[in-house]
N, C-alpha and C. Protein backbone atom coordinates (compact mmCIF):
# COMPACT_ATOMS: atom_id res chain seq x y z
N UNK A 1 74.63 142.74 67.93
CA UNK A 1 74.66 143.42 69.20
C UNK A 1 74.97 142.46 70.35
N UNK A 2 74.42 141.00 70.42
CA UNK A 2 74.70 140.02 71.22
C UNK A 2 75.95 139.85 71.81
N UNK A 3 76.49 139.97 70.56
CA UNK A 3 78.15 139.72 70.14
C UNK A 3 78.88 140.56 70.94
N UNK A 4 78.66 141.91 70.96
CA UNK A 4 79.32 143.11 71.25
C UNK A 4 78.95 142.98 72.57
N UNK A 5 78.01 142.71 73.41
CA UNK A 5 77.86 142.38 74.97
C UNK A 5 78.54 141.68 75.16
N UNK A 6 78.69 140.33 75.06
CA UNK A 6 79.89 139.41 75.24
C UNK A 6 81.10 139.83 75.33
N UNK A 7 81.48 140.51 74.34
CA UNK A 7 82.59 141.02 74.62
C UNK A 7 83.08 142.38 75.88
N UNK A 8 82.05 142.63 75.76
CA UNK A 8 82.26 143.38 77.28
C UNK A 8 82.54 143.02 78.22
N UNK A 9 81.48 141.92 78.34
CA UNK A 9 81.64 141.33 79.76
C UNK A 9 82.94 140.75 79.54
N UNK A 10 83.19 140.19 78.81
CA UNK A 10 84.39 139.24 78.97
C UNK A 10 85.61 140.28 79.32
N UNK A 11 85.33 141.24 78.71
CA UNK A 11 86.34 142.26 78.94
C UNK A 11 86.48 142.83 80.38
N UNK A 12 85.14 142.97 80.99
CA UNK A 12 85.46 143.37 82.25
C UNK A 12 85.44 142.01 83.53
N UNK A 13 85.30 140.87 82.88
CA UNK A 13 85.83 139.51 83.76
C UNK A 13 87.33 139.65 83.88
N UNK A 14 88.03 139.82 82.55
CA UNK A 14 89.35 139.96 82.79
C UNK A 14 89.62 141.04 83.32
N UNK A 15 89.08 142.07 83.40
CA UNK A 15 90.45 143.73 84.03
C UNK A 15 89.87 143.17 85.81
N UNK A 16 88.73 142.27 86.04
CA UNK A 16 88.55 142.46 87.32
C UNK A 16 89.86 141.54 87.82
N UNK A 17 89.52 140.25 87.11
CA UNK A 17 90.55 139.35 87.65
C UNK A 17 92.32 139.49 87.41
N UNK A 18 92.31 140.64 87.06
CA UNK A 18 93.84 141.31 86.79
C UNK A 18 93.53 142.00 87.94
N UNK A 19 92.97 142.72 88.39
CA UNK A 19 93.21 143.51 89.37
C UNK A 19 92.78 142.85 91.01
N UNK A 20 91.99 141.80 90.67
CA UNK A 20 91.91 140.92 92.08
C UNK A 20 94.05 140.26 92.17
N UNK A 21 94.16 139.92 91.16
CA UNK A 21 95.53 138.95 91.27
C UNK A 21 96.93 140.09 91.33
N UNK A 22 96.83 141.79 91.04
CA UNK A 22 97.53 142.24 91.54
C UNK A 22 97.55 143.04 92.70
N UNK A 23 96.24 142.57 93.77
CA UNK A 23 95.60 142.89 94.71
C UNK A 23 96.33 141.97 95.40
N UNK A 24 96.21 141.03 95.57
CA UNK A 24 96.70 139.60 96.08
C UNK A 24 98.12 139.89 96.12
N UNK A 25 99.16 140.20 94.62
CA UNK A 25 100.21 140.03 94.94
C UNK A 25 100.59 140.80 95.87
N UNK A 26 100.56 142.34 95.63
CA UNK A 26 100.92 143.36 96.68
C UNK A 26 100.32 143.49 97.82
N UNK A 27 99.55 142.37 98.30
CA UNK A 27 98.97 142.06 99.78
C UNK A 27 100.61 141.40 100.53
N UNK A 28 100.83 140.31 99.66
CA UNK A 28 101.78 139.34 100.25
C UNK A 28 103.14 139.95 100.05
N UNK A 29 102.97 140.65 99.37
CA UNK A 29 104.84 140.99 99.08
C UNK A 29 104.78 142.50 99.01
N UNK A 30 104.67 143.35 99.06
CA UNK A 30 104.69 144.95 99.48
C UNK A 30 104.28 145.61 100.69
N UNK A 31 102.39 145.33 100.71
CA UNK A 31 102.09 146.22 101.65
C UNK A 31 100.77 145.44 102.60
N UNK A 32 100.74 145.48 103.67
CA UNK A 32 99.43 144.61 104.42
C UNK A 32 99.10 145.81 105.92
N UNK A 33 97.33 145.38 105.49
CA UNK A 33 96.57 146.55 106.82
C UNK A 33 96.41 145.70 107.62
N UNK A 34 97.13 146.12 108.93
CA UNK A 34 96.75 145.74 110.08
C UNK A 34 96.14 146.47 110.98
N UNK A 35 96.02 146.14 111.96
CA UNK A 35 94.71 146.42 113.19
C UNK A 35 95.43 146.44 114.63
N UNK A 36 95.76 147.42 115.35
CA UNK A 36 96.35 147.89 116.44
C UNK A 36 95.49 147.18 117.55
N UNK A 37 96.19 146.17 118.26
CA UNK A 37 95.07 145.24 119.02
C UNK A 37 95.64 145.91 120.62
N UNK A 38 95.09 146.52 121.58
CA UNK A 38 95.86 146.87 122.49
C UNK A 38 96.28 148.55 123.39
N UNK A 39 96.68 148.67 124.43
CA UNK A 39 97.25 149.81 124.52
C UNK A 39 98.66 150.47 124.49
N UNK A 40 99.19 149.06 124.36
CA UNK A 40 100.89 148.55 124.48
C UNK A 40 101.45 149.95 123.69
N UNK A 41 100.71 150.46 122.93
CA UNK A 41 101.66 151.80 121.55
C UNK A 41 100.81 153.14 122.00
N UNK A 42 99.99 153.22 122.87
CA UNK A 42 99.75 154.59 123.64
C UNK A 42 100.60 155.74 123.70
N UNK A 43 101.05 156.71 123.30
CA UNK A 43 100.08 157.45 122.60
C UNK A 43 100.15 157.59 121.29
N UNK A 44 101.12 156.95 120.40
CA UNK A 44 101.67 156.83 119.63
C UNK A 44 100.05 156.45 118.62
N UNK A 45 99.58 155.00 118.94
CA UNK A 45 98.73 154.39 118.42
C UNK A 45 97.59 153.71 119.20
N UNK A 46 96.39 153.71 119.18
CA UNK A 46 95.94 153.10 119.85
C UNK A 46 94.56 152.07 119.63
N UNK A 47 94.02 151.47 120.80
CA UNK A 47 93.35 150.12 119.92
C UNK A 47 92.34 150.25 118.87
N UNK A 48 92.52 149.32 118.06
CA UNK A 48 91.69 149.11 116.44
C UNK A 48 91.88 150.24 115.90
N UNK A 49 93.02 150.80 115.91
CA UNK A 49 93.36 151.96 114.63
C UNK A 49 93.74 150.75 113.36
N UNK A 50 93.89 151.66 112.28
CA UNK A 50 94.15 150.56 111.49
C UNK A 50 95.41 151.30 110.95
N UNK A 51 96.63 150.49 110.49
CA UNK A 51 97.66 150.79 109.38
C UNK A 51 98.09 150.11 108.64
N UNK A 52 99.09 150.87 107.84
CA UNK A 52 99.52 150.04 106.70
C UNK A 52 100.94 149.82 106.87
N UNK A 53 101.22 148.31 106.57
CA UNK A 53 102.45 147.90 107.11
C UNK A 53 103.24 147.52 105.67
N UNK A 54 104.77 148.19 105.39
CA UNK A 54 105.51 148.25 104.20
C UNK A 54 106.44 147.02 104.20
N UNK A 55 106.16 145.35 103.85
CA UNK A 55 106.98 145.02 103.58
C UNK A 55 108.18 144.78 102.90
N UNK A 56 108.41 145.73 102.09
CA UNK A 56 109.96 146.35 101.73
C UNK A 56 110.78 147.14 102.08
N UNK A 57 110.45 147.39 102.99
CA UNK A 57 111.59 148.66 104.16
C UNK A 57 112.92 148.01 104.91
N UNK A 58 113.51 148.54 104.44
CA UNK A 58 114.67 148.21 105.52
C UNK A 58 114.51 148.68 107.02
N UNK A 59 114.66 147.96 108.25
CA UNK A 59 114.13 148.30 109.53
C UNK A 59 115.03 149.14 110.04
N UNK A 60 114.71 149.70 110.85
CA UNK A 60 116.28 151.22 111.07
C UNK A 60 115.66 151.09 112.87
N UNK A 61 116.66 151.38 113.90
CA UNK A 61 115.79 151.96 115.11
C UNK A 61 115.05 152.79 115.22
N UNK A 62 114.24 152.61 116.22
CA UNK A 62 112.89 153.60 116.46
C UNK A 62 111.79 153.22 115.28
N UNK A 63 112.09 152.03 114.33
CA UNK A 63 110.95 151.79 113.54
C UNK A 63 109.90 151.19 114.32
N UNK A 64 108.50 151.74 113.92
CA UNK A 64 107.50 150.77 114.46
C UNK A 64 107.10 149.45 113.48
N UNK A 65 107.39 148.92 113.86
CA UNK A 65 107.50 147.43 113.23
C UNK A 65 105.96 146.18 114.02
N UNK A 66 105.71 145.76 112.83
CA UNK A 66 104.45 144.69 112.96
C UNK A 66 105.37 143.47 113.15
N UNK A 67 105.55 142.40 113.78
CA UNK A 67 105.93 141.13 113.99
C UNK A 67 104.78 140.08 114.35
N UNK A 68 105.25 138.74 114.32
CA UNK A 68 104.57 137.75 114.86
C UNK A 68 104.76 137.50 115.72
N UNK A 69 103.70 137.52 117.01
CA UNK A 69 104.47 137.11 118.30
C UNK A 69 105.17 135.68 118.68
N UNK A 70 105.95 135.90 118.94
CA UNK A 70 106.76 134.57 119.84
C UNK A 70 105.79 133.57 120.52
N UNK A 71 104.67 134.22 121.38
CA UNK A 71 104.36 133.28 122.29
C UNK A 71 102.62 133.25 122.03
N UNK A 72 102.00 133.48 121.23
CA UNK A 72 100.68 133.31 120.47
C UNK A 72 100.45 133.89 119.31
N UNK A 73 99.14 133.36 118.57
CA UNK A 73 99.14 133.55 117.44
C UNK A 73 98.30 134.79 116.74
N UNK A 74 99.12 135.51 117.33
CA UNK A 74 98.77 137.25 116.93
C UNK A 74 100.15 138.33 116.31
N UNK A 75 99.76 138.87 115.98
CA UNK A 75 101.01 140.08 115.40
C UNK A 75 100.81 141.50 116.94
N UNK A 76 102.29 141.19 116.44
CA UNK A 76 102.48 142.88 117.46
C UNK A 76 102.79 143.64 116.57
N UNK A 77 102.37 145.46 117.17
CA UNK A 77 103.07 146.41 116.81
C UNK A 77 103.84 147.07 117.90
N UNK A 78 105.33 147.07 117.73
CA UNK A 78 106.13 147.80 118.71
C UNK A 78 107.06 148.40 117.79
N UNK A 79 107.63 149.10 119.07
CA UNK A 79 109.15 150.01 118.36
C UNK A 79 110.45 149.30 118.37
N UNK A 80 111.07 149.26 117.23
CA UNK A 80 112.62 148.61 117.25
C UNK A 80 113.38 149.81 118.37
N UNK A 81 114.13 148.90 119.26
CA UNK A 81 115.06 150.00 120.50
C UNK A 81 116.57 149.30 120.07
N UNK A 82 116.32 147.95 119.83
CA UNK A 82 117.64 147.19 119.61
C UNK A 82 117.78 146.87 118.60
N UNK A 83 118.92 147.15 117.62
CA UNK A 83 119.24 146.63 116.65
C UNK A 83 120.37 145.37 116.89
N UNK A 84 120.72 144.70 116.00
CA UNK A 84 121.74 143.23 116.07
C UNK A 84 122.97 143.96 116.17
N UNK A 85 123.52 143.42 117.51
CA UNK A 85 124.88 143.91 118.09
C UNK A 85 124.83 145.36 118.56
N UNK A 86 123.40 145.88 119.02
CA UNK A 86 123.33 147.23 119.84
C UNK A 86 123.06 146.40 121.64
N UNK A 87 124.06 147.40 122.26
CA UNK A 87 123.85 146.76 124.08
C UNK A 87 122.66 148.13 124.04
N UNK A 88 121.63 147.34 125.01
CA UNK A 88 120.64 148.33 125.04
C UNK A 88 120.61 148.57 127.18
N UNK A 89 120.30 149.37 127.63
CA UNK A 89 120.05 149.44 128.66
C UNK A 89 119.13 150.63 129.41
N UNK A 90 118.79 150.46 130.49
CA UNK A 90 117.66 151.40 130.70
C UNK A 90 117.73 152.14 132.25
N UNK A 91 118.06 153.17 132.40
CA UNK A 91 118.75 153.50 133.83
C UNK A 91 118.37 154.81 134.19
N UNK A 92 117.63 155.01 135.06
CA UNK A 92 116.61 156.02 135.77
C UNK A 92 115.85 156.86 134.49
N UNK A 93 115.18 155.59 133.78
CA UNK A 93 113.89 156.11 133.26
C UNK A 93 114.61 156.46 131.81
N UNK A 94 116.15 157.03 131.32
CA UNK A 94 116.92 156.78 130.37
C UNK A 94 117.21 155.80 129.88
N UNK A 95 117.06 155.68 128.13
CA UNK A 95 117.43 154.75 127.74
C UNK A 95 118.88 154.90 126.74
N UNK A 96 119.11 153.66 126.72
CA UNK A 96 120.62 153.87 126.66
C UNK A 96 121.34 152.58 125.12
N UNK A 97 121.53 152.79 124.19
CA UNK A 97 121.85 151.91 123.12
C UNK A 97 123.36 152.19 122.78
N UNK A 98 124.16 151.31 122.81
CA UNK A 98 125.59 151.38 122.54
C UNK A 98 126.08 152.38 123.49
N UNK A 99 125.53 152.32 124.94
CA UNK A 99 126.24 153.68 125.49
C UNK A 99 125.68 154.87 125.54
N UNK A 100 124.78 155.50 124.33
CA UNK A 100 124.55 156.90 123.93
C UNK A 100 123.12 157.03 124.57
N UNK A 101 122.65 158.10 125.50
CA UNK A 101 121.78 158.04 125.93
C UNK A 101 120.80 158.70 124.68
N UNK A 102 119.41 158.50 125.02
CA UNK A 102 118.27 158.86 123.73
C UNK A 102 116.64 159.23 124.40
N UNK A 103 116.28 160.30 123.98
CA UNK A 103 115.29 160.97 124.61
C UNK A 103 114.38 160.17 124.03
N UNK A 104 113.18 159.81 124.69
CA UNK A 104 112.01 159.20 123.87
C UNK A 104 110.69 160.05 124.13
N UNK A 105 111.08 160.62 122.74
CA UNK A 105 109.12 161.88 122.97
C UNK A 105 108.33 160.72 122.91
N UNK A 106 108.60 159.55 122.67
CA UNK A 106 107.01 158.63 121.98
C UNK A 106 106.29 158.23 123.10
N UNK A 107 107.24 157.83 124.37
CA UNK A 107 106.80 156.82 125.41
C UNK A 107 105.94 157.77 126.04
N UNK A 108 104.76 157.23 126.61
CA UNK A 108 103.69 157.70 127.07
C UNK A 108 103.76 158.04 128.57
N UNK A 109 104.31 159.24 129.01
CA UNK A 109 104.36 159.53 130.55
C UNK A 109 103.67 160.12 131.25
N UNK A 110 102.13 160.44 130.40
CA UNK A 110 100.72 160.67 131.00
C UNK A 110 100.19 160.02 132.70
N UNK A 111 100.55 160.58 132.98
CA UNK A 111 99.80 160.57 135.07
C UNK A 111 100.82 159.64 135.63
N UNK A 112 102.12 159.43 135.20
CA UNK A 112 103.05 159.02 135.97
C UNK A 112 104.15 160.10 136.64
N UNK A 113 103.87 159.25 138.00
CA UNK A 113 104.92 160.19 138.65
C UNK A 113 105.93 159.37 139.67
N UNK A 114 106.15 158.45 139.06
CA UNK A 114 107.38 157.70 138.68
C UNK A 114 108.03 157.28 137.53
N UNK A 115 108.85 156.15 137.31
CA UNK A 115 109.67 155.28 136.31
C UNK A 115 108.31 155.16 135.52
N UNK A 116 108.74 155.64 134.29
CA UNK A 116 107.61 154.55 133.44
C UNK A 116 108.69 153.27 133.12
N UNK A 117 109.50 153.07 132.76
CA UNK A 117 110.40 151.81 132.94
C UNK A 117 111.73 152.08 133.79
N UNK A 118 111.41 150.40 134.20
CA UNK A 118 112.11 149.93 135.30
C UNK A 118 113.58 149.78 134.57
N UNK A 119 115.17 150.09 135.45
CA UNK A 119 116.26 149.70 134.77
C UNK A 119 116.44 148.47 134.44
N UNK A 120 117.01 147.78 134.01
CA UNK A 120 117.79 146.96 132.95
C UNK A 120 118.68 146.97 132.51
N UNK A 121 119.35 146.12 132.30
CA UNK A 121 120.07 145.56 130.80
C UNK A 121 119.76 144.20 130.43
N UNK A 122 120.08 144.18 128.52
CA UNK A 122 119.97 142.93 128.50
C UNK A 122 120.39 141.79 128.59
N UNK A 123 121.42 141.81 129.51
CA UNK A 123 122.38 140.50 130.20
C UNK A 123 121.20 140.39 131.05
N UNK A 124 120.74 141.26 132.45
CA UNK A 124 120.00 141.02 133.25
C UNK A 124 118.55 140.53 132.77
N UNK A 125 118.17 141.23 131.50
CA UNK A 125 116.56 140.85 131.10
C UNK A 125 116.78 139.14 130.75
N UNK A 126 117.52 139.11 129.39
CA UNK A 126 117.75 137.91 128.58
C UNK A 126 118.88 137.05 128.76
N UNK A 127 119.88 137.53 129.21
CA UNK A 127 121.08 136.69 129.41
C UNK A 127 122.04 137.07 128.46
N UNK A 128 122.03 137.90 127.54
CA UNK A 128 122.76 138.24 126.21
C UNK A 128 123.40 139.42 126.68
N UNK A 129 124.64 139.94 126.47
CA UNK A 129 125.27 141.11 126.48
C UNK A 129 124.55 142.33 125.26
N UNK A 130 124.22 141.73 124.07
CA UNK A 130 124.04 142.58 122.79
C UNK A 130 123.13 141.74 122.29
N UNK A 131 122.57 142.32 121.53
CA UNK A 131 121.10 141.97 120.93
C UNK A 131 122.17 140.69 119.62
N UNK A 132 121.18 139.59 119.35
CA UNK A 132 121.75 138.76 118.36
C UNK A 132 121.28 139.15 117.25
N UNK A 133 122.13 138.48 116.31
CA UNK A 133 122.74 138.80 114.72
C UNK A 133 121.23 138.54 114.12
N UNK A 134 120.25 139.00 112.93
CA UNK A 134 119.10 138.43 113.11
C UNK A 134 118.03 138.94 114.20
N UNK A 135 118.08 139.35 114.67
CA UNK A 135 117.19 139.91 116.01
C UNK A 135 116.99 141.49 116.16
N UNK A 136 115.83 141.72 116.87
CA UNK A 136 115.44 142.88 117.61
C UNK A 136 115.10 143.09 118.55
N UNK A 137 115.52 143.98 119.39
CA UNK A 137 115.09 144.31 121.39
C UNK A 137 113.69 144.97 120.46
N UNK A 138 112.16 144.91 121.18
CA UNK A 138 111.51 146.01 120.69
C UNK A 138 110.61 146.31 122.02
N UNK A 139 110.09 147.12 122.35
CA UNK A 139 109.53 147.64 123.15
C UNK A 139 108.35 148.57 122.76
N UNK A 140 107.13 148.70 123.47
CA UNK A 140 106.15 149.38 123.44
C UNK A 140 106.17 150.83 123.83
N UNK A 141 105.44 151.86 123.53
CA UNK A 141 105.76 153.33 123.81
C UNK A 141 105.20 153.28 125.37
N UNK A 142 104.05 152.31 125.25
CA UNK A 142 102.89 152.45 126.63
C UNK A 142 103.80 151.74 127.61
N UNK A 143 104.65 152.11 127.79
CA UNK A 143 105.95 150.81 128.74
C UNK A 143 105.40 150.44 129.80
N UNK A 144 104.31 151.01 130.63
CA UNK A 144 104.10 150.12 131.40
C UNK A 144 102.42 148.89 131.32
N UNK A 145 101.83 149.20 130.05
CA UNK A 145 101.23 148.35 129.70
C UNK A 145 101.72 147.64 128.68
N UNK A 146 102.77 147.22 128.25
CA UNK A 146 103.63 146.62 126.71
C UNK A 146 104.19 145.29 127.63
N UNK A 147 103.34 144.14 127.14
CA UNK A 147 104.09 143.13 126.88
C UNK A 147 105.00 142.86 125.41
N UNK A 148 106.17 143.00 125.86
CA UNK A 148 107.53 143.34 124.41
C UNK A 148 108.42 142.35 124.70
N UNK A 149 109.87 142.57 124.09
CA UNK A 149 110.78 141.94 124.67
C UNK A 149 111.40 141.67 125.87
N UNK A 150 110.91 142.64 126.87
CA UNK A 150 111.40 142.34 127.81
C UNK A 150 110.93 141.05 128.54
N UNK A 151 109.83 140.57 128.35
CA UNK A 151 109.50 139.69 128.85
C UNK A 151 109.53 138.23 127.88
N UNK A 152 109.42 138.46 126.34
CA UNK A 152 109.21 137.44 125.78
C UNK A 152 110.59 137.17 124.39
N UNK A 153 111.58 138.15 125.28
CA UNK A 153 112.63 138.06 124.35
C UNK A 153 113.20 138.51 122.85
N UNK A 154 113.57 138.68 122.25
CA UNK A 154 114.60 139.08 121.02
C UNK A 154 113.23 138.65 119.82
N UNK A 155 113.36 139.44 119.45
CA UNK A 155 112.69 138.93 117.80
C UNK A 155 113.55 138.74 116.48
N UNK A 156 112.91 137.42 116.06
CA UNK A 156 113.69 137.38 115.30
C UNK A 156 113.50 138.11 113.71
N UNK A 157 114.47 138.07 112.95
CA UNK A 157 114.32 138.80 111.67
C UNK A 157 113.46 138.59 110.54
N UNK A 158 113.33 136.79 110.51
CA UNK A 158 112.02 136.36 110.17
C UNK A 158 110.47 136.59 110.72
N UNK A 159 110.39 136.85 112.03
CA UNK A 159 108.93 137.03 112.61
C UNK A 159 108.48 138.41 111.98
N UNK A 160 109.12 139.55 111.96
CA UNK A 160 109.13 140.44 111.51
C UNK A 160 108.10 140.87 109.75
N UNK A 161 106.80 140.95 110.15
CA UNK A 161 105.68 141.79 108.85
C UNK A 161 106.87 142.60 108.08
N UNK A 162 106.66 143.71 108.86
CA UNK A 162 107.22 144.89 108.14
C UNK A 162 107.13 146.26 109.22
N UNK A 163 107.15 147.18 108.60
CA UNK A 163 107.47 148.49 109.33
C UNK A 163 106.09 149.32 109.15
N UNK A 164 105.40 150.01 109.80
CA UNK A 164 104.51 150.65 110.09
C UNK A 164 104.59 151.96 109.31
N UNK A 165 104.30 152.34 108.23
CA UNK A 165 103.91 153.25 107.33
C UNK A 165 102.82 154.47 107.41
N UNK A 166 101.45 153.66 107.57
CA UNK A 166 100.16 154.81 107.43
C UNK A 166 99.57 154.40 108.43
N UNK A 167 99.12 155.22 108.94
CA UNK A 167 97.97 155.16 109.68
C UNK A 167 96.57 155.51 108.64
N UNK A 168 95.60 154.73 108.38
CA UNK A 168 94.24 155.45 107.48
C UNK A 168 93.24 154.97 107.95
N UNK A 169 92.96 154.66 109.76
CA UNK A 169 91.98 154.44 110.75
C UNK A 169 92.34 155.04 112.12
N UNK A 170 91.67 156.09 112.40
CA UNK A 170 90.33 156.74 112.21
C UNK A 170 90.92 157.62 111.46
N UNK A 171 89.76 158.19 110.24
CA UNK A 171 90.33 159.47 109.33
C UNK A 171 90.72 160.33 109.87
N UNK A 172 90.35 161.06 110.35
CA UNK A 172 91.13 162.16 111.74
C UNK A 172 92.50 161.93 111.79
N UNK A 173 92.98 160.84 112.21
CA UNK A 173 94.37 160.91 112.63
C UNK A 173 95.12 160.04 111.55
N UNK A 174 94.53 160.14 110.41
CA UNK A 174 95.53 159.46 108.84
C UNK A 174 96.11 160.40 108.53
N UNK A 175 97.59 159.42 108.11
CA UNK A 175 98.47 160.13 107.57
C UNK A 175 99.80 159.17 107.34
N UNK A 176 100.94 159.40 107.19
CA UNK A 176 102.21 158.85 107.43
C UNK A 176 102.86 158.84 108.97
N UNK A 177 103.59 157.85 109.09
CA UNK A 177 104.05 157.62 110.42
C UNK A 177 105.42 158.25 110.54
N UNK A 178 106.02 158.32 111.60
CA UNK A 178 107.33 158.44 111.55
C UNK A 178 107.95 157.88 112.79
């Protein structure tokens, strides 16, 4: 009978440590929960929600995308507006990518009764005519609380987690993103 315990345990040492090490892998290379630090994604998302971020997605505009910030050592969540070689611009409160103007249900225009963003382009923001090869314009829904690119510039393709998938904090509002 000794015998036959041993082997249990040993049996369930290994299925744990199989499942800690394919825990681990698909942390680093598929999928990672992050933590909405902020009001910058109002109403969209808001602070210490938690989601799940898909690192295998191809990034498309209007993705909400997790990055590393440029200028400290925290992750953002914002919206891709610029893709590499899109002119983005922003002109009485319209925003404007390759020319084509684009309605934004996301941006938060709760008790404003003005601009929630100011015009632009990104020659005038960054100095660039078109977003670079490698890069993303991204911007916050809460535009006028979003420190984004406009102020801290282009992201690059490497800083970039992944794309914003689930929301599954607070249960109430879990689900898939879009």
């Amino acid at each position: 009978m000794e015998s036959q315990t041993k082997k249990e345990v040993v049996s369930w040492i290994k299925s744990l440590v199989l499942a800690f090490i394919l825990a681990l892998i698909c942390r680093h290379f598929i999928f990672e929960p992050v933590t909405v630090r902020g009001e910058s994604m109002v109403p969209t998302f808001t602070n210490e929600q938690k989601l799940i971020v898909s690192k295998t997605s191809e990034i498309e505009r209007f993705d909400m995308i997790v990055f590393h910030s440029p200028v400290e050592n925290e992750d953002y969540v914002k919206r891709v507006i610029g893709m590499p070689g899109d002119t983005v611009e922003m002109r009485d409160d319209v925003l404007y990518v390759n020319g084509k103007a684009y309605k934004e249900p996301y941006v938060n225009r709760e008790l404003v009764m003005d601009k929630v963003t100011a015009d632009f382009t990104l020659q005038e923001l960054l100095g660039k005519g078109m977003v670079p090869e490698d890069s993303y314009f991204v911007m916050g829904d809460n535009r006028l609380r979003s420190f984004d690119s406009r102020e801290f510039g282009f992201i690059s393709d490497e800083a970039v987690v992944g794309e914003v998938k689930f929301r599954f904090y607070p249960f109430d509002e879990s689900g898939f993103t879009k």
